[in-house]
Protein backbone atom coordinates (compact mmCIF):
# COMPACT_ATOMS: atom_id res chain seq x y z
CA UNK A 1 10.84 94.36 20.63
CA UNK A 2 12.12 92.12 17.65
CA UNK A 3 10.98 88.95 17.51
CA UNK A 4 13.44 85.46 16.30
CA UNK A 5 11.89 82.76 15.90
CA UNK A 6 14.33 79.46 16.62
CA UNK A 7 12.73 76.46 14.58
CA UNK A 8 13.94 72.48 15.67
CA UNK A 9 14.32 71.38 11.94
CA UNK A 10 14.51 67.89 12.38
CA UNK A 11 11.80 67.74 14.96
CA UNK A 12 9.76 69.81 12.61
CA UNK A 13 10.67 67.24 9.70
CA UNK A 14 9.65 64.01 11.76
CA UNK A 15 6.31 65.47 12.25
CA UNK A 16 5.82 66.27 9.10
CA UNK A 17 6.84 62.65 7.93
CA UNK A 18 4.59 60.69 10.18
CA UNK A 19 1.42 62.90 9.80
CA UNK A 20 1.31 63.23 6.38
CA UNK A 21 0.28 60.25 4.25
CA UNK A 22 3.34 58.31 2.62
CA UNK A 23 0.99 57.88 -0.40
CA UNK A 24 1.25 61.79 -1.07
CA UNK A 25 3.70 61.68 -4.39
CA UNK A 26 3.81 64.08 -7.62
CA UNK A 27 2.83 62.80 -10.58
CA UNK A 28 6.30 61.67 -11.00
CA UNK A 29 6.20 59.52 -8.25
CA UNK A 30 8.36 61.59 -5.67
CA UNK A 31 7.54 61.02 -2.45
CA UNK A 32 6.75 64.59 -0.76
CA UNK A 33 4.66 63.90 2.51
CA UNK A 34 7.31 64.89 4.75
CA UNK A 35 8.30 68.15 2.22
CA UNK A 36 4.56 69.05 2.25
CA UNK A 37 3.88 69.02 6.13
CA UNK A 38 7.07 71.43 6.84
CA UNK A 39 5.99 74.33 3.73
CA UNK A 40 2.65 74.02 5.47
CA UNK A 41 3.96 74.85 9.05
CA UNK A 42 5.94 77.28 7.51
CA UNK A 43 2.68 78.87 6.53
CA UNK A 44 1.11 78.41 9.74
CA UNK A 45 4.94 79.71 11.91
CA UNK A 46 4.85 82.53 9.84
CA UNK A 47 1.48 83.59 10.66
CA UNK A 48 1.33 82.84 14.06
CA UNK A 49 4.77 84.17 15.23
CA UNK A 50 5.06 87.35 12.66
CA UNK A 51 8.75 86.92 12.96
CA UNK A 52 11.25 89.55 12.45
CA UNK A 53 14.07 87.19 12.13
CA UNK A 54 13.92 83.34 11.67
CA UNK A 55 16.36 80.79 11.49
CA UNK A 56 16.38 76.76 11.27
CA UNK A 57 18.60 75.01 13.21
CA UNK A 58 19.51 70.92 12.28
CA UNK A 59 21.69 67.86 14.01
CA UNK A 60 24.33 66.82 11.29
CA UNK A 61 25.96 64.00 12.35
CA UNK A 62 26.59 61.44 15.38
CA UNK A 63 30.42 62.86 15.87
CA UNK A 64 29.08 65.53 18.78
CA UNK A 65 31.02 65.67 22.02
CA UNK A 66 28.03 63.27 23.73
CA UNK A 67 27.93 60.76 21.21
CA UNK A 68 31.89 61.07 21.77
CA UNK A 69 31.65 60.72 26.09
CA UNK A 70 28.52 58.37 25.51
CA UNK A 71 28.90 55.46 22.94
CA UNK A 72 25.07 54.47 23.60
CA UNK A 73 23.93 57.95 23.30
CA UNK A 74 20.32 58.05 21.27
CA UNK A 75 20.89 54.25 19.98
CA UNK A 76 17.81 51.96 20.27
CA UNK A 77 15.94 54.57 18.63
CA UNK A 78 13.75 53.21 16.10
CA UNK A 79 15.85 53.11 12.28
CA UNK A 80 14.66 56.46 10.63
CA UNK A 81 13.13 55.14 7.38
CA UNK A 82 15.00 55.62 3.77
CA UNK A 83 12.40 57.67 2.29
CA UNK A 84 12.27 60.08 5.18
CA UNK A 85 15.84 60.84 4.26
CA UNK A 86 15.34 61.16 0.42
CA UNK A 87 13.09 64.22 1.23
CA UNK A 88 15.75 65.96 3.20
CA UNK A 89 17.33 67.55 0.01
CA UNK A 90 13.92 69.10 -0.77
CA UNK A 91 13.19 70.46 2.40
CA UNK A 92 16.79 72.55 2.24
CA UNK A 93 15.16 73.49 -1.29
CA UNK A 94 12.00 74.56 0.33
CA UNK A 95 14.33 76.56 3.03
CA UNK A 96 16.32 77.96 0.36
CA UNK A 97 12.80 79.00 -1.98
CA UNK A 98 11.83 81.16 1.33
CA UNK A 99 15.19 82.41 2.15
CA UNK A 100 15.13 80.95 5.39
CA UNK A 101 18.63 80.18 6.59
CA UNK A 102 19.46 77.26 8.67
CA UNK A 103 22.85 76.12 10.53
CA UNK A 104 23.75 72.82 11.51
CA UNK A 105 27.36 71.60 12.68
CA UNK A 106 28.92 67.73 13.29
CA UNK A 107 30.09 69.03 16.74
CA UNK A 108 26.88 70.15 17.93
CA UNK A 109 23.09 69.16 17.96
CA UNK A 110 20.60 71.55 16.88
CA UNK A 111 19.09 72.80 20.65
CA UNK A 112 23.06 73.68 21.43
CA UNK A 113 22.45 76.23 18.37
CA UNK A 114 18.63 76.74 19.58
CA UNK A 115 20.50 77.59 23.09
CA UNK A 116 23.13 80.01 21.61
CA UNK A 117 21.15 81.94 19.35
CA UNK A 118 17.94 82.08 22.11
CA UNK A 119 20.65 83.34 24.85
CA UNK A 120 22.55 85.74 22.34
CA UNK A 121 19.42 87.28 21.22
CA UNK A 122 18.42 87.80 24.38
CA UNK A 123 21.59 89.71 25.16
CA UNK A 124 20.56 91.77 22.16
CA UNK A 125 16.78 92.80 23.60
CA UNK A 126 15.14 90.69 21.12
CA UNK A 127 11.83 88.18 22.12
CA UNK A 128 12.54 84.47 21.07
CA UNK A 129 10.19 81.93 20.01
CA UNK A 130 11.78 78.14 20.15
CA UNK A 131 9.72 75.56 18.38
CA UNK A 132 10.59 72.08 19.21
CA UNK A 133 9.34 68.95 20.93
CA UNK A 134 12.58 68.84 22.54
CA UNK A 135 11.84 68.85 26.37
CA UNK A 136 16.03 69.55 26.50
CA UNK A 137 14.85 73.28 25.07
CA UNK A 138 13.21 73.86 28.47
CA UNK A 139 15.99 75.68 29.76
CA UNK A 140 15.86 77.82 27.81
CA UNK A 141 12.29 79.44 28.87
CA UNK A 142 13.07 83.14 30.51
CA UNK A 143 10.88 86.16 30.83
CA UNK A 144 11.76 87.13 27.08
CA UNK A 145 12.07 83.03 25.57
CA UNK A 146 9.28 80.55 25.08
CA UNK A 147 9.12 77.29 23.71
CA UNK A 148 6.45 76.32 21.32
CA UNK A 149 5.43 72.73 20.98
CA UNK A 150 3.55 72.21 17.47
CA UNK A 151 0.10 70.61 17.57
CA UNK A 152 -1.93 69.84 14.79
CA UNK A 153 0.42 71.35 12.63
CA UNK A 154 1.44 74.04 14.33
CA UNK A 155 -2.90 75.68 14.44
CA UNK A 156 -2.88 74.84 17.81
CA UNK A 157 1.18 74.90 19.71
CA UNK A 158 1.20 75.08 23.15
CA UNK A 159 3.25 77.69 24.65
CA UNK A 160 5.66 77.08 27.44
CA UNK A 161 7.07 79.84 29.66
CA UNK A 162 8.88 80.05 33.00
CA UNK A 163 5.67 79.68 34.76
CA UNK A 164 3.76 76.73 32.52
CA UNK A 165 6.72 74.86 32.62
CA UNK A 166 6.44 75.05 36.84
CA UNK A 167 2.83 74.46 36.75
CA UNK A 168 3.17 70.99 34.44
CA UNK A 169 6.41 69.95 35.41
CA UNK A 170 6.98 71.19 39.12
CA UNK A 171 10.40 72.26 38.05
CA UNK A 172 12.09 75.75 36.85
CA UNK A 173 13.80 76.57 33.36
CA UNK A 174 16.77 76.14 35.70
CA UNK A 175 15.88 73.42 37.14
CA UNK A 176 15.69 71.03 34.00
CA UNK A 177 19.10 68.98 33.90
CA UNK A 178 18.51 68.32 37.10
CA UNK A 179 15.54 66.81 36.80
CA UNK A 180 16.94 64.96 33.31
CA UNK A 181 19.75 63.80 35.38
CA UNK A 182 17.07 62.31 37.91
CA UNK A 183 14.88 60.47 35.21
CA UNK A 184 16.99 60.29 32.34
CA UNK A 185 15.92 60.50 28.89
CA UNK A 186 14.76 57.45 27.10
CA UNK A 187 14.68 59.43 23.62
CA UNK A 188 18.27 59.93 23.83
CA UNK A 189 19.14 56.38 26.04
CA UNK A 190 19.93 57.93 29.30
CA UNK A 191 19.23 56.19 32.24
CA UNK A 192 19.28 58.62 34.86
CA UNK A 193 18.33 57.47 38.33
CA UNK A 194 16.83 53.89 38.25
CA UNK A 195 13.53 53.61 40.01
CA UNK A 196 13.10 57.58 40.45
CA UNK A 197 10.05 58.87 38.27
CA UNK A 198 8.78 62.41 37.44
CA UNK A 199 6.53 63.03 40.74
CA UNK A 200 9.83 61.92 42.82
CA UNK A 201 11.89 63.73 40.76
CA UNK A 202 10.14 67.09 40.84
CA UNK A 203 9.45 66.82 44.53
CA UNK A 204 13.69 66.36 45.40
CA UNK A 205 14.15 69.65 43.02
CA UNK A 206 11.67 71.44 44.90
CA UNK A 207 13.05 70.61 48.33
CA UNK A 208 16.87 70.85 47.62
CA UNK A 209 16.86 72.98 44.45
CA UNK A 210 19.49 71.18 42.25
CA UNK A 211 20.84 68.07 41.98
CA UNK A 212 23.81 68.93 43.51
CA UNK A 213 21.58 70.14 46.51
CA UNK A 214 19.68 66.88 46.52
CA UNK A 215 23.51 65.00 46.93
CA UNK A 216 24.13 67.12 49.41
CA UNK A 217 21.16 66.16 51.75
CA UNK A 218 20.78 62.41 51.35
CA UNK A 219 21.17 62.37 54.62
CA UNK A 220 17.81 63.49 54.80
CA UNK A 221 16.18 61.58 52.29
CA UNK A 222 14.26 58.83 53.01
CA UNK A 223 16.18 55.09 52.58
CA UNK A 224 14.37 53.86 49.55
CA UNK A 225 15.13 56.88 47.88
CA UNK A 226 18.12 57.44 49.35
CA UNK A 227 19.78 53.88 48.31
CA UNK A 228 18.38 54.73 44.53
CA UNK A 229 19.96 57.88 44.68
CA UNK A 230 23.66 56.85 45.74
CA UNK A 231 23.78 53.61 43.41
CA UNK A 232 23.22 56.21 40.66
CA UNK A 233 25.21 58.89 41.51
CA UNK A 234 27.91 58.83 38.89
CA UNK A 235 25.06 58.21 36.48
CA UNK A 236 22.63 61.14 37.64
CA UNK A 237 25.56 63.60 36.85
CA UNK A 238 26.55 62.68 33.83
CA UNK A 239 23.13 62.68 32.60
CA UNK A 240 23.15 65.99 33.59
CA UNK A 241 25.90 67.29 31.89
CA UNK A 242 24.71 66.02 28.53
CA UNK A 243 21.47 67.04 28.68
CA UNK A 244 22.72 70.77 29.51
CA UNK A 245 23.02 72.66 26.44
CA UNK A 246 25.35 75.27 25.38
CA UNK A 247 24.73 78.64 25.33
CA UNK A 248 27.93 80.07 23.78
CA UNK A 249 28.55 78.09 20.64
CA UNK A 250 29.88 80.85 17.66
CA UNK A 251 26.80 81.87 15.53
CA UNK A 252 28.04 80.59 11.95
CA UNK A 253 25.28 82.98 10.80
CA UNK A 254 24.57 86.64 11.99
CA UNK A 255 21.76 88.00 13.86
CA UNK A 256 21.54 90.96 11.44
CA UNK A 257 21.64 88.37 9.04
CA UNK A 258 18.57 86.02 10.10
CA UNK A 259 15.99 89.27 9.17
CA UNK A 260 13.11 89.01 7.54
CA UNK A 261 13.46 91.15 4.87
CA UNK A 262 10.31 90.54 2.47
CA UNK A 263 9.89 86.55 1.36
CA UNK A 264 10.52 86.44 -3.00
CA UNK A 265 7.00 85.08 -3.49
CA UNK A 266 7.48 84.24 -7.14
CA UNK A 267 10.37 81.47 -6.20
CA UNK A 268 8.28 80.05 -2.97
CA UNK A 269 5.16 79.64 -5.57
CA UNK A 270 7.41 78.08 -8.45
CA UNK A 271 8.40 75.57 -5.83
CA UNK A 272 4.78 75.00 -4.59
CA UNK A 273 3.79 74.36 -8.42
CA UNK A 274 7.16 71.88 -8.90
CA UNK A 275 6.37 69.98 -6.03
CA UNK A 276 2.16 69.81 -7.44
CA UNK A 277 1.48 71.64 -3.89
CA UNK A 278 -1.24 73.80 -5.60
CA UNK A 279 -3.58 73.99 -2.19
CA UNK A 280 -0.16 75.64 -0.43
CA UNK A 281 0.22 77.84 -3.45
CA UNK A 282 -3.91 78.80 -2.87
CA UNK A 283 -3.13 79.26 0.92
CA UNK A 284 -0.42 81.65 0.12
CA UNK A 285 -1.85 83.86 -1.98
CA UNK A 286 -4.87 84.16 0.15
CA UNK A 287 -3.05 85.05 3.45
CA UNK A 288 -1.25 87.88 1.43
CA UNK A 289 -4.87 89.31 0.60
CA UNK A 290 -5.96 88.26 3.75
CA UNK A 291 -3.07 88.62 6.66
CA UNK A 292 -1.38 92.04 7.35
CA UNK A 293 2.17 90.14 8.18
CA UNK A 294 2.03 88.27 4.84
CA UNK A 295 0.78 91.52 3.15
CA UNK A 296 4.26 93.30 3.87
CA UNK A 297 6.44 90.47 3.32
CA UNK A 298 5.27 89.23 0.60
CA UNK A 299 4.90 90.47 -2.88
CA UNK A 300 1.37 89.44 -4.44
CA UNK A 301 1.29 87.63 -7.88
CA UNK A 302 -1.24 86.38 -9.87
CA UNK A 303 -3.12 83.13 -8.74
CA UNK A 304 -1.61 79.88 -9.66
CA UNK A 305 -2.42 77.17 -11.90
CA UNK A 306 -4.36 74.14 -11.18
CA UNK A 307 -2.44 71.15 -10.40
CA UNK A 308 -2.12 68.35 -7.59
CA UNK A 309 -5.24 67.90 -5.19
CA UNK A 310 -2.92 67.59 -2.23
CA UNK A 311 -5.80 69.30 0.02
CA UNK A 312 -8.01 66.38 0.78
CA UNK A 313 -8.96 65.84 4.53
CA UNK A 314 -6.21 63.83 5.16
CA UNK A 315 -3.87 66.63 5.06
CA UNK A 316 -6.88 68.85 6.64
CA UNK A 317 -4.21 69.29 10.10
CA UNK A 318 -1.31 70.86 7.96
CA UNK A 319 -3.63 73.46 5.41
């Protein structure tokens, strides 16, 4: 069974930028922290997942259909700092050095591509493999899609499936905007149901299934609850409905077209060296000699010259 991997590029990106020390710079001054900590969990996706087909998938703008039906939607998020954004342009570089496509779209955010491509794949037969720490991309869990959550640079994710999700969260794949409608989001400023927590939430899905189902019964609900629930109805819904992704969004890219075919070594190393990321260049070209996935996909060259010492224990999470 083929196996795409679906990569949250942005989430990827902010983890990169706050784990990595601001300090790390080329010689030049550039700032490259946040550039650093994605080529490394590129390293560590790769060899992990063994992908057949990968693809990155990034929000463009704030003109998407929520922002449009919710003025308020993800403001009072702290101000994403100016030299997080500088790095952007290098981390499409580092995409484009591997050949790894990405998609991104000012009507959509990036789990409404993660959703599409995940579902369409499915369709296809294919495995899928969603890395984010998007709890949104929950839904999307099935018997042939997990979601990944990076840890310590992606050496340690934590794998979420139909039943892990059930176990930790009391809820099913399905059962997800419900439960968002319920407690809201605070990431993305959505209120949900005042007063109504995870435990309460997860115990209402379980009895009545949905939210709709919940609605339905509050009859039966006990008054607290109950008076919580129908002060927020109108609220509860429409939390819903934005935090349900879409699933049938047109691929801008192929699936033929996200293979792996084999990764052009020479131009991922040349970008390694420009950037003075000589312990990445090192890691490389060991996992080709060492790794059987990186010794088909990649070409081997000969070893790289000595340059930055961005390898010191600070970064000892992302090498």
């Amino acid at each position: 069974m083929q196996h795409l991997v679906l990569v949250d590029g942005h989430h990827l990106m902010y983890r990169a930028y706050y784990a990595i020390p601001k300090t790390l710079r080329t010689k030049a001054g550039e700032q490259t922290n946040a550039v650093f900590g994605v080529a490394s969990m590129i390293l560590a996706i790769l060899k992990a997942e063994h992908p057949d087909a990968i693809l990155f998938c990034f929000d463009k703008g704030e003109e998407t259909f929520r922002h449009k039906e919710h003025k308020e939607y993800k403001e009072g998020r702290a101000e994403t700092p100016d030299d997080f954004y500088m790095q952007i342009p290098r981390i499409l570089d580092l995409l484009q050095a591997f050949t790894i496509p990405h998609v991104s779209d000012e009507r959509y955010e990036a789990d409404d591509f993660l959703g599409s491509y995940a579902r369409q794949a499915e369709e296809k037969g294919m495995r899928v493999t969603v890395v984010t720490g998007d709890r949104d991309a929950f839904q999307l869990a099935s018997g042939q899609t997990r979601v990944a959550i990076p840890h310590s640079g992606y050496q340690k994710a934590e794998y979420l499936g139909p039943a892990e999700i059930l176990a930790k969260y009391g809820i099913t794949p399905a059962q997800v905007t419900s439960y968002k409608g319920l407690t809201g989001d605070n990431s993305d400023n959505l209120a949900g149901v005042h007063g109504i927590g995870p435990k309460t939430a997860a115990a209402l899905i379980q009895k009545y299934d949905s939210l709709k189902g919940i609605y339905e019964h509050l009859a039966e609900i006990a008054p607290t609850t109950r008076m919580k629930l129908e002060r927020d109805q109108e609220q509860a819904f429409f939390c819903q409905r934005l935090a349900t992704l879409l699933f049938d969004i047109h691929l801008p890219i192929s699936l033929h077209d996200l293979s792996v075919k084999e990764f052009p070594t020479a131009a991922i190393l040349a970008f390694f060296q420009e950037c003075e990321f000589t312990v990445l260049a090192k890691r490389l070209q060991n996992l080709i000699v060492s790794d059987a996935y990186f010794k088909t996909h990649f070409a081997q060259v000969g070893s790289v010259v000595s340059g930055s010492k961005a390898g010191t224990s600070q970064l000892s999470l992302f090498v």
